[in-house]
C-alpha atoms as a PDB file:
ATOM      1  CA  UNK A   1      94.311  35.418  60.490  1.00  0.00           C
ATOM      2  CA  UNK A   2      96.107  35.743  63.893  1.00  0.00           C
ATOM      3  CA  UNK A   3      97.885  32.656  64.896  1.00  0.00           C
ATOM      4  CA  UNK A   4      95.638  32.639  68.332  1.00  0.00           C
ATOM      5  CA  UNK A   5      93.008  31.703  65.649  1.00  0.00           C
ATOM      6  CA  UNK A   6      94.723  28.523  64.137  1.00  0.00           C
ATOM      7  CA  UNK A   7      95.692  27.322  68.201  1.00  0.00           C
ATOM      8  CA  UNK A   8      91.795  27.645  68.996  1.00  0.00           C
ATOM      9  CA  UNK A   9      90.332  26.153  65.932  1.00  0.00           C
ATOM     10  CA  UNK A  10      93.091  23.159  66.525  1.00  0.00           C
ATOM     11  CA  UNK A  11      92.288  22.753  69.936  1.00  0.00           C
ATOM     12  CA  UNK A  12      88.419  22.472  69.089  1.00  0.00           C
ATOM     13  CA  UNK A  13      88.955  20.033  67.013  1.00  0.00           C
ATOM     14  CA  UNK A  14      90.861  17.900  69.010  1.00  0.00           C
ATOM     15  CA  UNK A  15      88.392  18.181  71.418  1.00  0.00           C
ATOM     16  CA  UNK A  16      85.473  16.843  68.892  1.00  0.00           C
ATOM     17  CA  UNK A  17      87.834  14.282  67.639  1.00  0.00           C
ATOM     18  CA  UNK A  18      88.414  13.233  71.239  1.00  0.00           C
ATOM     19  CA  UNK A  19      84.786  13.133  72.203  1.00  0.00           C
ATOM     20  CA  UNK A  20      84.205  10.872  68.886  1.00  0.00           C
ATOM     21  CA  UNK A  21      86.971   8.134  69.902  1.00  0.00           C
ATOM     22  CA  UNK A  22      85.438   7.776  73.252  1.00  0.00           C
ATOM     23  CA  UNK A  23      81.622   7.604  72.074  1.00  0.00           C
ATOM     24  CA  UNK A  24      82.994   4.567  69.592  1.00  0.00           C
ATOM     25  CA  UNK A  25      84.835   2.866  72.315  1.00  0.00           C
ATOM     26  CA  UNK A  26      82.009   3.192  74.409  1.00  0.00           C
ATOM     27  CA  UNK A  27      79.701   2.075  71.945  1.00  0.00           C
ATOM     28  CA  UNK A  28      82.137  -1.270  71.151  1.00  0.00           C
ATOM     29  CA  UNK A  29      82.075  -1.684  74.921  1.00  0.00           C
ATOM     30  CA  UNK A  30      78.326  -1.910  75.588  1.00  0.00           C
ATOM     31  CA  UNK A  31      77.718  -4.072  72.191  1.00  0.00           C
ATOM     32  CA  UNK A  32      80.212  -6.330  73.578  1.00  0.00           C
ATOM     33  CA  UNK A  33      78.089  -6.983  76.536  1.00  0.00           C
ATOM     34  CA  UNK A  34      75.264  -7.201  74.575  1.00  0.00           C
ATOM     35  CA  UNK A  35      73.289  -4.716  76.323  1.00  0.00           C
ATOM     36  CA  UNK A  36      71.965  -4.001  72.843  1.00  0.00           C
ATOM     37  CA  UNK A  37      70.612  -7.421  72.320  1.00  0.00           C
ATOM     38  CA  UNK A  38      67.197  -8.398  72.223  1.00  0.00           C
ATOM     39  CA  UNK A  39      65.657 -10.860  75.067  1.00  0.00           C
ATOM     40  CA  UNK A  40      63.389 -13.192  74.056  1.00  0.00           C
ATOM     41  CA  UNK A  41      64.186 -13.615  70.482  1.00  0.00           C
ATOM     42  CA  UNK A  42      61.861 -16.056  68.199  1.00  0.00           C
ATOM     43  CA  UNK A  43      64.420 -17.121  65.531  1.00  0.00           C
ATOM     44  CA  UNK A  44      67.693 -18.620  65.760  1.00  0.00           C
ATOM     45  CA  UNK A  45      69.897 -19.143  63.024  1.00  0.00           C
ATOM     46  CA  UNK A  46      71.871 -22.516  63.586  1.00  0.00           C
ATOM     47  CA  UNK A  47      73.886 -23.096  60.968  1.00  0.00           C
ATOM     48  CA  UNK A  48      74.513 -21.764  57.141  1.00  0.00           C
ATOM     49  CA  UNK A  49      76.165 -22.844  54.137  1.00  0.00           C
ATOM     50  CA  UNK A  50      76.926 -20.756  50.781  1.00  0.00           C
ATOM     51  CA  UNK A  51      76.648 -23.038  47.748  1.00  0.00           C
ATOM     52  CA  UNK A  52      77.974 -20.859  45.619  1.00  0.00           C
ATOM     53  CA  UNK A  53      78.379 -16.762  45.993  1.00  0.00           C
ATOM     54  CA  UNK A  54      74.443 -15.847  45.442  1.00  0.00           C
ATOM     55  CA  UNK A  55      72.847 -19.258  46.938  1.00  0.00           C
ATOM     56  CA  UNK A  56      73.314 -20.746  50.394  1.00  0.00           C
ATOM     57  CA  UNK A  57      71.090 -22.854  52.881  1.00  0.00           C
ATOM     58  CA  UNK A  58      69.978 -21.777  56.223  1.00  0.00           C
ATOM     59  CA  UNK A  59      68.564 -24.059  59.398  1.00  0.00           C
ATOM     60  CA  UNK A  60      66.367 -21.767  61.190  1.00  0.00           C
ATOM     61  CA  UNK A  61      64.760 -22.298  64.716  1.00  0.00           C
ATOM     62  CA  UNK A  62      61.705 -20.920  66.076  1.00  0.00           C
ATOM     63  CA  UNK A  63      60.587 -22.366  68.650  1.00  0.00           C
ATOM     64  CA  UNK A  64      60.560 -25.935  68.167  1.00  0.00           C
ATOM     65  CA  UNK A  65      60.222 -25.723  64.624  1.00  0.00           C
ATOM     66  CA  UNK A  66      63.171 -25.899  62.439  1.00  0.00           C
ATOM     67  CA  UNK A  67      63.433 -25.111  58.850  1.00  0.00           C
ATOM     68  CA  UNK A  68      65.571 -24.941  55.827  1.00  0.00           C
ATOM     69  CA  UNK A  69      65.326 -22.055  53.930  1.00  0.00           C
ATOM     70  CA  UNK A  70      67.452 -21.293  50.602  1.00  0.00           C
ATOM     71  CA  UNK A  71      68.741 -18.117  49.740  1.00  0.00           C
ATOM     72  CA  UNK A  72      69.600 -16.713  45.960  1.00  0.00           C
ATOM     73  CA  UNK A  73      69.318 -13.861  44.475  1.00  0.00           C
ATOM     74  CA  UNK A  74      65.889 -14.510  43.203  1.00  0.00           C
ATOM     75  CA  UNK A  75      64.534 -14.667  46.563  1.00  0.00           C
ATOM     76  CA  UNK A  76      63.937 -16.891  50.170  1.00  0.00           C
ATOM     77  CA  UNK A  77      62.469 -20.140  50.228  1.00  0.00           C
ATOM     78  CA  UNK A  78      61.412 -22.776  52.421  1.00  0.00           C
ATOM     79  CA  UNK A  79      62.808 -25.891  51.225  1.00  0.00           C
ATOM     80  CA  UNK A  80      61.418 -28.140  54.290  1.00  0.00           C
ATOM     81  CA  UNK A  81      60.423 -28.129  57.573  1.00  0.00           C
ATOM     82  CA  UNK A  82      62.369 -30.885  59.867  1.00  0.00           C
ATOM     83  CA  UNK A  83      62.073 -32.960  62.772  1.00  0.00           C
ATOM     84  CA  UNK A  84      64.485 -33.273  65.633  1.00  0.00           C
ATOM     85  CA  UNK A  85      64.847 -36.951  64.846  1.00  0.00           C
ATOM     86  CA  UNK A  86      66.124 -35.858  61.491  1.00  0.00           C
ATOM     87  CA  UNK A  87      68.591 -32.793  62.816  1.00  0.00           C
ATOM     88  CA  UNK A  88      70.138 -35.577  65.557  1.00  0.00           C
ATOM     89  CA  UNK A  89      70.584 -37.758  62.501  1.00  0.00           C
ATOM     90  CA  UNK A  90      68.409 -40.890  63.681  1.00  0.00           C
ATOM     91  CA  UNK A  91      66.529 -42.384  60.965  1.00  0.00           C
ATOM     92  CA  UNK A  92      63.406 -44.873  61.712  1.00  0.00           C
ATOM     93  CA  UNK A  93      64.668 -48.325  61.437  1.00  0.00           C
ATOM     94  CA  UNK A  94      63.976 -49.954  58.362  1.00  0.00           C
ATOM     95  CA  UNK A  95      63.639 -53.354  59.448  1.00  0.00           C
ATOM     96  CA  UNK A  96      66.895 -54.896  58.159  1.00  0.00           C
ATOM     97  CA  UNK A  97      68.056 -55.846  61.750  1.00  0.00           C
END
């Protein structure tokens, strides 16, 4: 093959390899300003905690609902649904003032 070949094919690719580093930069760009991110989104993940490498606990918001859920391998599940008194950390007095 004539060396003319080898130049063109090289300078093609450079071209594609070009166009593919600005597409990801562009890409990182507009994730970083979350133009990608949903509005208006029902569940909010607040805070998670792996008890061991298949199990952790989740405290999920929606709405003004919060839940725990647990995680394992063997599936999701609710654990309990809480208050806000009990996520600020007040307990009702007991009565031993």
């Amino acid at each position: 093959m004539a060396p003319g070949f080898w130049a063109a094919y090289a300078a093609r690719l450079a071209i594609v390899a070009v166009v593919l580093i600005v597409l990801y930069a562009v890409a990182r760009k507009l994730q970083a300003a979350k133009l990608f991110a949903r509005s208006g989104r029902r569940l909010e993940l607040l805070e998670s905690a792996m008890l061991s490498q298949h199990a952790a606990l989740h405290l999920v918001r929606t709405g003004t609902r919060y839940f725990l859920i647990g995680s394992a391998t063997s599936g999701v599940t609710r654990l309990a649904e809480l208050s806000d008194a009990e996520l600020t950390g007040a307990h009702p007095s007991t009565g031993s003032g």
